[in-house]
Each structure stands twice: as C-alpha cells, then as structure tokens.
C-alpha atoms as a PDB file:
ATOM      1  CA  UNK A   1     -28.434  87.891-116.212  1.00  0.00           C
ATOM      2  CA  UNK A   2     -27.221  90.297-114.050  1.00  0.00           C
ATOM      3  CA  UNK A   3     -29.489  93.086-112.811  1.00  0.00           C
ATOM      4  CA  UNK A   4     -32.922  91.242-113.691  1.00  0.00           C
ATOM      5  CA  UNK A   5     -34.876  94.352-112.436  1.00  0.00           C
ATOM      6  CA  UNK A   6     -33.244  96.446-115.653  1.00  0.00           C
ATOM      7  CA  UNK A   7     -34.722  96.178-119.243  1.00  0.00           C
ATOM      8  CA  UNK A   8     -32.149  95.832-121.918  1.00  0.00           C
ATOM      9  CA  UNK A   9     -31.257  99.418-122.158  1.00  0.00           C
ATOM     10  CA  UNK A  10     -30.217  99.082-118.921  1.00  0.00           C
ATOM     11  CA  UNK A  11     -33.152 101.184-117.285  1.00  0.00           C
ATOM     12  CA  UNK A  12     -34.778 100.810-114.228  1.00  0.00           C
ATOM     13  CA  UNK A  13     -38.322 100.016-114.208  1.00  0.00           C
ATOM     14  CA  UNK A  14     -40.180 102.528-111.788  1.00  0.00           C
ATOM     15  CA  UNK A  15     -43.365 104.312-111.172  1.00  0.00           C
ATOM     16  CA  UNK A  16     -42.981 107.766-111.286  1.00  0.00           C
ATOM     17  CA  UNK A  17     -46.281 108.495-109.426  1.00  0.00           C
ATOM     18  CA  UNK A  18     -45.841 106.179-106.528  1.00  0.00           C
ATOM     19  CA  UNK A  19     -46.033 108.171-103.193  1.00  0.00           C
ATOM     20  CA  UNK A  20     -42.983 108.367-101.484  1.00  0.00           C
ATOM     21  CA  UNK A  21     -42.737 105.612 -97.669  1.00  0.00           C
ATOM     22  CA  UNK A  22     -39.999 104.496 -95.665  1.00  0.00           C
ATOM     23  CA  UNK A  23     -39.136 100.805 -96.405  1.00  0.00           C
ATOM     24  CA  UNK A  24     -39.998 100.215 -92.412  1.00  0.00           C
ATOM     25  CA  UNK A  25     -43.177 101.119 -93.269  1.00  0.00           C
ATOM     26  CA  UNK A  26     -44.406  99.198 -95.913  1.00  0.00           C
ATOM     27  CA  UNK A  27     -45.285  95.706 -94.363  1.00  0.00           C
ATOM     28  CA  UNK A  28     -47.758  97.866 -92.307  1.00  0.00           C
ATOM     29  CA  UNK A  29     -50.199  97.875 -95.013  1.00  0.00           C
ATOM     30  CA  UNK A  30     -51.506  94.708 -97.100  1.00  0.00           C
ATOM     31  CA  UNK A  31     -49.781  94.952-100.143  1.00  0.00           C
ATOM     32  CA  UNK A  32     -49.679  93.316-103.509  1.00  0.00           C
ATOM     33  CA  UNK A  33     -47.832  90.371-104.619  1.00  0.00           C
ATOM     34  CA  UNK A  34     -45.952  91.439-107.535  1.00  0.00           C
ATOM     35  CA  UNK A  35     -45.323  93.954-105.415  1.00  0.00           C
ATOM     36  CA  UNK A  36     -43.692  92.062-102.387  1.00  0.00           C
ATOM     37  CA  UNK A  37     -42.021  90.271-104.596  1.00  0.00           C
ATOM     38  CA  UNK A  38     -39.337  92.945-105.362  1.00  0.00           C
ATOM     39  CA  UNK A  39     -37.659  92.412-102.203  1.00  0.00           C
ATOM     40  CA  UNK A  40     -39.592  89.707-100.070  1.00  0.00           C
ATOM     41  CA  UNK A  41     -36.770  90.423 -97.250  1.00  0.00           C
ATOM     42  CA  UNK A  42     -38.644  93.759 -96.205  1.00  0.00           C
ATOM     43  CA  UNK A  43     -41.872  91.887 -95.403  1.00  0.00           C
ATOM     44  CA  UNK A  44     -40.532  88.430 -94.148  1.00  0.00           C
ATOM     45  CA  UNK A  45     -40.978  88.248 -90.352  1.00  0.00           C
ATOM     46  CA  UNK A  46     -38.654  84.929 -88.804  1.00  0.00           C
ATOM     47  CA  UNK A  47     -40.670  82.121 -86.805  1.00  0.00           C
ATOM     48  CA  UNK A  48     -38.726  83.157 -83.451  1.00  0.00           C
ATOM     49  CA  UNK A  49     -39.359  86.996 -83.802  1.00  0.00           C
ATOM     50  CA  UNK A  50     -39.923  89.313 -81.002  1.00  0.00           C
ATOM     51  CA  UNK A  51     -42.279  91.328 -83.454  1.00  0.00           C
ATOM     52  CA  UNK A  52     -44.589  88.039 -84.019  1.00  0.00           C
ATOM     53  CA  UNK A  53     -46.347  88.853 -80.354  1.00  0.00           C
ATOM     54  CA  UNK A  54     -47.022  92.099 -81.592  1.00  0.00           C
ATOM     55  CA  UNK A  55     -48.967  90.862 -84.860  1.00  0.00           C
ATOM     56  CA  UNK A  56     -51.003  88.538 -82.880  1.00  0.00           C
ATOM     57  CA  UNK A  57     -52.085  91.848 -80.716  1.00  0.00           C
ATOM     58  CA  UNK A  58     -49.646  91.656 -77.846  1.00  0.00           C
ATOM     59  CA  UNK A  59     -50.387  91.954 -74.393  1.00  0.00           C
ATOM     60  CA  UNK A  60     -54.151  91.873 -75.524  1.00  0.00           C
ATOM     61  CA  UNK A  61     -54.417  89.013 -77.292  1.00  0.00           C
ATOM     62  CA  UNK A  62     -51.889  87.118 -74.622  1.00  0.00           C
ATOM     63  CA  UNK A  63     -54.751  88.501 -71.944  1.00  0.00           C
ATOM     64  CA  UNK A  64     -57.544  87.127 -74.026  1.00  0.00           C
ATOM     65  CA  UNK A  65     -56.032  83.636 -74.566  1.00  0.00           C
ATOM     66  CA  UNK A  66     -55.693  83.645 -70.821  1.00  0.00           C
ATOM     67  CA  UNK A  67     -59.032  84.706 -69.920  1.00  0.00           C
ATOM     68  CA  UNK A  68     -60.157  81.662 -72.594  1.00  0.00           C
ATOM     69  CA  UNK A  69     -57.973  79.256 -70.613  1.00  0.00           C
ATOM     70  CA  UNK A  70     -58.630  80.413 -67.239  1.00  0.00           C
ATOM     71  CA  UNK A  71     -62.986  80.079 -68.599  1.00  0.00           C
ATOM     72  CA  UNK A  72     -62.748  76.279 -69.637  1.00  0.00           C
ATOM     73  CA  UNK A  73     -60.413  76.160 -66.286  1.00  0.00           C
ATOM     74  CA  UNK A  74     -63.602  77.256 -64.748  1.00  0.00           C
ATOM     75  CA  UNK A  75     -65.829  75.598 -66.394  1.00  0.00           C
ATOM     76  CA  UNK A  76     -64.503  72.166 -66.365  1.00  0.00           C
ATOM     77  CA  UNK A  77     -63.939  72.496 -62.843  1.00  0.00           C
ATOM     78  CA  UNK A  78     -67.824  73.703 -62.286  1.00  0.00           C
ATOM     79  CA  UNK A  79     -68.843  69.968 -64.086  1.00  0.00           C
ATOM     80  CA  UNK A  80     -66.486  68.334 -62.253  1.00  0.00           C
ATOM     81  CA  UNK A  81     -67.995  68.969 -59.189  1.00  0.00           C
ATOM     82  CA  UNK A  82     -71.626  67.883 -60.075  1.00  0.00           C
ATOM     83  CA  UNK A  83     -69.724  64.747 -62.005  1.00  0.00           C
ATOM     84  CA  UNK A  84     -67.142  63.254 -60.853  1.00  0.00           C
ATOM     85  CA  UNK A  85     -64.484  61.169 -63.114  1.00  0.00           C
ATOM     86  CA  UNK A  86     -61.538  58.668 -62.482  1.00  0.00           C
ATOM     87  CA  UNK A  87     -58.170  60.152 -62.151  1.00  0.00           C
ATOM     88  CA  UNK A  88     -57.186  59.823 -66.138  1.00  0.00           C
ATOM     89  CA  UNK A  89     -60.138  61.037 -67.433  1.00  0.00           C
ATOM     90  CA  UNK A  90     -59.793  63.968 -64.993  1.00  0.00           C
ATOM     91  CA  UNK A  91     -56.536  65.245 -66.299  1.00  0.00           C
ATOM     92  CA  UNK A  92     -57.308  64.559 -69.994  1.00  0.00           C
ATOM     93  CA  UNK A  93     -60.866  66.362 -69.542  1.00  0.00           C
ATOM     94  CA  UNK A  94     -59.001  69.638 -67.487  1.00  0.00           C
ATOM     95  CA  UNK A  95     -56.555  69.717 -70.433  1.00  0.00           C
ATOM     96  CA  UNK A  96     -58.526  69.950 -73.189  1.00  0.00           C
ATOM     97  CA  UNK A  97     -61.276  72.226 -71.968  1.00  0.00           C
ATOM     98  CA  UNK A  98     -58.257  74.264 -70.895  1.00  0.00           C
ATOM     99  CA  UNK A  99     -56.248  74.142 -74.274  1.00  0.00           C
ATOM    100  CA  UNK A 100     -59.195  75.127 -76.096  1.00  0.00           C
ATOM    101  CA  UNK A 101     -60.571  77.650 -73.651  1.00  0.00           C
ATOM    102  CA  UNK A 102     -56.879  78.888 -74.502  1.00  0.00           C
ATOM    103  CA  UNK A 103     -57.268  78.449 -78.689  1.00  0.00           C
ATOM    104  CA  UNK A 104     -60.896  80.455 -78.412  1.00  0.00           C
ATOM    105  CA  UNK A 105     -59.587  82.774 -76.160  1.00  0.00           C
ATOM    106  CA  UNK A 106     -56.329  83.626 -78.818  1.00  0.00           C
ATOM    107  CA  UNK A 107     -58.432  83.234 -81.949  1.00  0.00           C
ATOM    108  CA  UNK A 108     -60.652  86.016 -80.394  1.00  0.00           C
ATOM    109  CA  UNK A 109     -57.854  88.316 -79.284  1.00  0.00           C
ATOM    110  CA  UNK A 110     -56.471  88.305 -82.547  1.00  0.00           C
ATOM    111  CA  UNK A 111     -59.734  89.166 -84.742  1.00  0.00           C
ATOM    112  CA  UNK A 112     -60.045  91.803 -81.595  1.00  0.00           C
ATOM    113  CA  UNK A 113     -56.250  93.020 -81.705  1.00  0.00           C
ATOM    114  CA  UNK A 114     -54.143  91.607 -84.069  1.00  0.00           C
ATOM    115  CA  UNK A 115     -52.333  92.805 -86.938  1.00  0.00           C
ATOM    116  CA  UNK A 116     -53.986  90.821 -90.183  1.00  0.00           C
ATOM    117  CA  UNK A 117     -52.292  93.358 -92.789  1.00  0.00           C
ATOM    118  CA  UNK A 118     -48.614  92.689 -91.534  1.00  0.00           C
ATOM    119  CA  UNK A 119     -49.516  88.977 -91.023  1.00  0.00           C
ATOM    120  CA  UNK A 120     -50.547  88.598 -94.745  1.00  0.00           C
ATOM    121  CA  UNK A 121     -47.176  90.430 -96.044  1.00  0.00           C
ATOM    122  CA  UNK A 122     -45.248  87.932 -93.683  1.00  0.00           C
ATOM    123  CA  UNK A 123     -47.013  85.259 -95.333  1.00  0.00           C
ATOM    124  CA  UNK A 124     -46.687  86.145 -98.654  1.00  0.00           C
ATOM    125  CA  UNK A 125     -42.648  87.132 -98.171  1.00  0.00           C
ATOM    126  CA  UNK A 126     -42.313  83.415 -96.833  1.00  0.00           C
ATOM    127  CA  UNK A 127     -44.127  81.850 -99.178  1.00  0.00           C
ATOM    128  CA  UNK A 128     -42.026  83.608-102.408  1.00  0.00           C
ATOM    129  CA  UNK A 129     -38.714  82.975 -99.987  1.00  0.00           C
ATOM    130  CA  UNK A 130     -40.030  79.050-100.567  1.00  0.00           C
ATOM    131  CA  UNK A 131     -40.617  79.172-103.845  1.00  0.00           C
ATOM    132  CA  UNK A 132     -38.232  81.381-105.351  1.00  0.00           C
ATOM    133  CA  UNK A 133     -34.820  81.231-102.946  1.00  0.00           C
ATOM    134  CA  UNK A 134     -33.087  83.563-105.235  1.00  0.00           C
ATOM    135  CA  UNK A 135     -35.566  85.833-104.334  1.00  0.00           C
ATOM    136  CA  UNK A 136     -33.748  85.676-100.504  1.00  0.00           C
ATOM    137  CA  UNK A 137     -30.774  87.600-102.002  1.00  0.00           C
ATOM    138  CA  UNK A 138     -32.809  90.785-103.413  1.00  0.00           C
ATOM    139  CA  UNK A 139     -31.338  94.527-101.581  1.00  0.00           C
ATOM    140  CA  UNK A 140     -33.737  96.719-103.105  1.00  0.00           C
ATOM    141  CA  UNK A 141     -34.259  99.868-100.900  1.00  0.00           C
ATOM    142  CA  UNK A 142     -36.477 102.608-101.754  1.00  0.00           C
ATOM    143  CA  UNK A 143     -39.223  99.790-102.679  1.00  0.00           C
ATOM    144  CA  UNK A 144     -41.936 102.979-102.845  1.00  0.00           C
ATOM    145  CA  UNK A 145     -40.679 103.184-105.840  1.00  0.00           C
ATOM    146  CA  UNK A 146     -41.872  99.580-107.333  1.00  0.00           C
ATOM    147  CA  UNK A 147     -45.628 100.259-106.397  1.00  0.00           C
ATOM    148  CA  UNK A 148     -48.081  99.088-109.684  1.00  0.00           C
ATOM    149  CA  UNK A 149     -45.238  97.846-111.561  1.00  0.00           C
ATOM    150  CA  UNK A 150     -44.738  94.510-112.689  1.00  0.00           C
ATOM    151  CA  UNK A 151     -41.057  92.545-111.199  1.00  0.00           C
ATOM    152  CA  UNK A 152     -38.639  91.301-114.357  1.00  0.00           C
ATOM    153  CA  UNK A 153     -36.449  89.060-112.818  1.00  0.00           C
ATOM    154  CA  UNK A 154     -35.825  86.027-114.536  1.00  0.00           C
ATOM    155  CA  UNK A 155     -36.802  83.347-111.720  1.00  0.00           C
ATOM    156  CA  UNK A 156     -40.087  84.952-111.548  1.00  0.00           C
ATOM    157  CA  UNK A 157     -41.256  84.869-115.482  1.00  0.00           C
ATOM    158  CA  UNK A 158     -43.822  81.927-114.737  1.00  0.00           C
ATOM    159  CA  UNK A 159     -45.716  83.783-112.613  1.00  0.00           C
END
C-alpha cells in the first residue's frame, strides 16, 4: 500500500490552483469532506479541550447561559411566592426551571456567539476518526494543497 495519497507513478495528487493557508487556519472555515478527510487530525478538536469554550462563544455564551439560569431562577421563584409547594416538589421545580433557563440561555449564546464553522470541521474530523481509524495516523502538512481534489487512500474507496 504504502503512500495511498500517490497514484502509481508515484505522483502526488495536488491542485495547482489552490490558494496558499496555514494548516492552523483551515478548521476556521467550513470545509469539505473529501477534503477533511486528508488529514482529519488538523480539524479534530478533543472532548476536554480548552479551545471547545471558545467554539461555543466563550465568555459570551458562558454569560448568556447564566443570564438563562439566573431568569428561570427568577422566575420560578416569582410563582413560588403566589404558589406555594411541598418541600420535594420545591427543589425538583427550582431545578428544572433553572437547568433549562440554563439550556435556553446556552443554545442562544451560541447561535449569538459561537463558532458553527469550526464546530462542523470538529464534527466531521471525529466522525471519519470513528469510521476510518487509519485515518488517525495521516501527517499531511501543507493540506492547502488538497483543496477540490478527491483523497486515494485505500480505506476510504467506499466512500
């Protein structure tokens, strides 16, 4: 097999025309899947990232989720007072008007600031990371490079 991204002649497949960007800026931009799947490591963003704040909008979106919280904190508090409940129902109630004060209050924040081009090349990378492990094990640099042309390697032929 060997290099999979060569044809038989042992030439590189490349586009010519493609416009020169630094491989740190690539994932910045929503990009295709043939070509993220030349090297799915540039685009792949782990679960426990410090740059995963920053997609969802960062301080923004962490002030928006509180703002949601702190409203259904507010609100459930307001009916409270007019309505009184037993002790149970009192902390279930204040949870869940707080949790999804909280989920509103994120889902806004990130249509308002997040990053949804970086978020789809994440998800893409870790999807073809799933499906195609070899794919983990792919150095290409210069990926500019690969833009509008088609990936040869041999785990990726059903696709």
């Amino acid at each position: 097999m060997g290099h999979d991204s060569h044809d038989s002649h042992g030439h590189e497949h490349t586009n010519p025309h493609a416009i020169p960007e630094a491989d740190k800026d690539l994932p910045l931009r929503i990009r295709s899947i043939d070509f993220i799947k030349h090297n799915p490591n540039i685009f792949h963003v782990g679960l426990f990232d410090s740059s995963n704040l920053s997609i969802l909008g960062g301080n923004a979106f962490l002030a928006s989720t509180f703002a949601g919280a702190s409203f259904g904190w507010w609100y459930f508090g307001s009916k409270a007072r007019i309505n009184p409940v037993s002790f149970y129902a009192n902390i279930m109630l204040s949870f869940s008007r707080i949790f999804l004060g909280g989920v509103v209050g994120g889902f806004v924040g990130y249509l308002r600031f997040g990053d949804r081009q970086r978020l789809h090349n994440a998800w893409v990378a870790e999807r073809l990371r799933r499906r195609y492990p070899e794919s983990m094990t792919l150095d290409k640099h210069d990926l500019w490079r690969f833009k509008g042309v088609k990936p040869t390697h041999s785990y990726y032929k059903w696709t």
